[in-house]
N, C-alpha and C. Protein backbone atom coordinates (compact mmCIF):
# COMPACT_ATOMS: atom_id res chain seq x y z
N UNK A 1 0.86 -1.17 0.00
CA UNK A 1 0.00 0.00 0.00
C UNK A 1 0.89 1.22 0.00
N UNK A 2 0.98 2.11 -1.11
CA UNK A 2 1.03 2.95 -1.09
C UNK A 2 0.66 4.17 -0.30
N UNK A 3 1.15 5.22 0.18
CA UNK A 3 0.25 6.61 0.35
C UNK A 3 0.93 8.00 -0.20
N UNK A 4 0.04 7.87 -1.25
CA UNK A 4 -0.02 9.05 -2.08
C UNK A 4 -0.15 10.69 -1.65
N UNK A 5 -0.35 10.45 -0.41
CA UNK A 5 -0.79 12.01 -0.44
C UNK A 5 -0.10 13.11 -0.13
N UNK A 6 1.16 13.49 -0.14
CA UNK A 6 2.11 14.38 -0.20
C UNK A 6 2.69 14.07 -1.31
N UNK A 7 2.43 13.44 -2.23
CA UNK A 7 3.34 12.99 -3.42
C UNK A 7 2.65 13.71 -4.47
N UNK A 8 1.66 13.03 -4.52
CA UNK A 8 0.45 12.97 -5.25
C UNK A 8 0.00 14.21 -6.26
N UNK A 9 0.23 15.40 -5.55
CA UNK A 9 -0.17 16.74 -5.74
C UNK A 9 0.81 17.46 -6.66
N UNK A 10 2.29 17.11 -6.15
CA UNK A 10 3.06 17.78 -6.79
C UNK A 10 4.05 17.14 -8.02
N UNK A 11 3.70 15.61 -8.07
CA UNK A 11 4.84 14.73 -9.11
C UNK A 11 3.81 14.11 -9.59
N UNK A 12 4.35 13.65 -10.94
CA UNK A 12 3.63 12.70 -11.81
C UNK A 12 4.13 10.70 -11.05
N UNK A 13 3.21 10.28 -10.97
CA UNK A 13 2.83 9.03 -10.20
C UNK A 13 2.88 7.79 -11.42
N UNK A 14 3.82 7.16 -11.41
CA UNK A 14 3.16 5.81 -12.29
C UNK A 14 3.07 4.77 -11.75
N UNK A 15 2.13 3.93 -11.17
CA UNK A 15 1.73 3.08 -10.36
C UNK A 15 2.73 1.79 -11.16
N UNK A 16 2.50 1.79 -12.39
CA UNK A 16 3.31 0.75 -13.36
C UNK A 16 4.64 0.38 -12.92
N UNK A 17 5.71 1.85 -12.60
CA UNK A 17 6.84 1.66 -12.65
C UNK A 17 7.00 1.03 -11.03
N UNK A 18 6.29 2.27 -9.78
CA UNK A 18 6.02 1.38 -8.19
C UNK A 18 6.16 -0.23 -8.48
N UNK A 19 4.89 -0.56 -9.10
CA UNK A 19 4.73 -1.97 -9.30
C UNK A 19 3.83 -2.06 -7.82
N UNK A 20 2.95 -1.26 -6.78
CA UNK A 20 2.60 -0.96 -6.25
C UNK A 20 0.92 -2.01 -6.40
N UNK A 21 0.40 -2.50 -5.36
CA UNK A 21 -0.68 -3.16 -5.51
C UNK A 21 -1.88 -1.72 -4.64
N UNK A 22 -1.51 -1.49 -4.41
CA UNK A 22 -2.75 0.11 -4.03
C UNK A 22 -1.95 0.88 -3.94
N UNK A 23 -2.87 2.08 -3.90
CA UNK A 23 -2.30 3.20 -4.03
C UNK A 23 -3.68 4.46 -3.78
N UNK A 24 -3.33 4.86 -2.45
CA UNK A 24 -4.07 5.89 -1.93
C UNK A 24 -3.89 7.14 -1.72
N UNK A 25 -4.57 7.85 -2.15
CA UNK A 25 -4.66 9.85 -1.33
C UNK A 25 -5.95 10.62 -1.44
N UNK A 26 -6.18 11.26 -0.48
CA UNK A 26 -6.91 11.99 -0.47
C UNK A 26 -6.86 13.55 -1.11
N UNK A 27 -7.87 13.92 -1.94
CA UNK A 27 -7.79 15.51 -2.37
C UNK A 27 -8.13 16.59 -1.99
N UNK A 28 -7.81 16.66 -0.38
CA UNK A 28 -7.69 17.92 0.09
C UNK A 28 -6.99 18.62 -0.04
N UNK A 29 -5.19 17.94 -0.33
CA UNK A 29 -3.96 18.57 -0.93
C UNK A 29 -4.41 19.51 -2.08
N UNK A 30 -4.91 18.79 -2.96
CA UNK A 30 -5.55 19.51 -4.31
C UNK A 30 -6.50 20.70 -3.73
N UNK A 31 -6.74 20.97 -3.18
CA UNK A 31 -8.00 21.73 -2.98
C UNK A 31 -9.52 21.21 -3.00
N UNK A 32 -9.30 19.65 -3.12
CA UNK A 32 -10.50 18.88 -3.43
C UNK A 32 -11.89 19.23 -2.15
N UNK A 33 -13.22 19.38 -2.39
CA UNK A 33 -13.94 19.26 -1.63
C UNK A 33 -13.79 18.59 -0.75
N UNK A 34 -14.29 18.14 0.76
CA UNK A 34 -14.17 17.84 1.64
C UNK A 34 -14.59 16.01 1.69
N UNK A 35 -13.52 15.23 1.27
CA UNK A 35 -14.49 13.45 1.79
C UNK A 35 -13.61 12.84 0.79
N UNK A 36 -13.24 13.57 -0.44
CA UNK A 36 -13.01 12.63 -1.78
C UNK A 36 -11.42 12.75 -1.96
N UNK A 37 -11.53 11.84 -2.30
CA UNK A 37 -10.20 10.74 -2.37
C UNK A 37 -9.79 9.76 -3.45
N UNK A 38 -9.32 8.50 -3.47
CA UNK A 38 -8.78 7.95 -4.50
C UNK A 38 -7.95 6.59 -3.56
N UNK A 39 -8.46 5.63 -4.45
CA UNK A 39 -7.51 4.36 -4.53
C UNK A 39 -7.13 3.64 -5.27
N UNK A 40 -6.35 3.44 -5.97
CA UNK A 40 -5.85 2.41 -7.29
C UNK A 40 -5.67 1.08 -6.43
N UNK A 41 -6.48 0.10 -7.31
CA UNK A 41 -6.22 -1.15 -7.05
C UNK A 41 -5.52 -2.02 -8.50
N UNK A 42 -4.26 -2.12 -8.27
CA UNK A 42 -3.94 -2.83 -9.37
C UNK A 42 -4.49 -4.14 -9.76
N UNK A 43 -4.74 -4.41 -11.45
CA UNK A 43 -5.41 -5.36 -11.50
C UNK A 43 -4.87 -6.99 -11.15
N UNK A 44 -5.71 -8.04 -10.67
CA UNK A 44 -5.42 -9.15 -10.31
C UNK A 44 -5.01 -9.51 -9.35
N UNK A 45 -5.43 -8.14 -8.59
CA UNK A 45 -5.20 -8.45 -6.64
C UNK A 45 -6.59 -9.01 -6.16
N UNK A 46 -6.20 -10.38 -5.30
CA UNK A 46 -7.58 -10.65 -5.13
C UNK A 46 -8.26 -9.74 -3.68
């Protein structure tokens, strides 16, 4: 598990190169409304 959220905002992210099976942050960094967020689940994790 990843955590994205000081990263997230300011660098380009490639989950591909991590090789990372999740990958989380929330977008308050962004200025995002208040709740919303984000999780990558790479495929073929059961």
């Amino acid at each position: 598990l990843v955590d994205g959220a000081q990263s997230v905002p300011h660098m380009p992210i490639d989950v591909q190169r991590l090789e990372c099976d999740f990958l989380a942050f929330s977008g308050h960094n962004m200025l995002a409304p208040t709740g919303i967020g984000c999780l990558y689940i790479r495929d073929g994790v059961p």
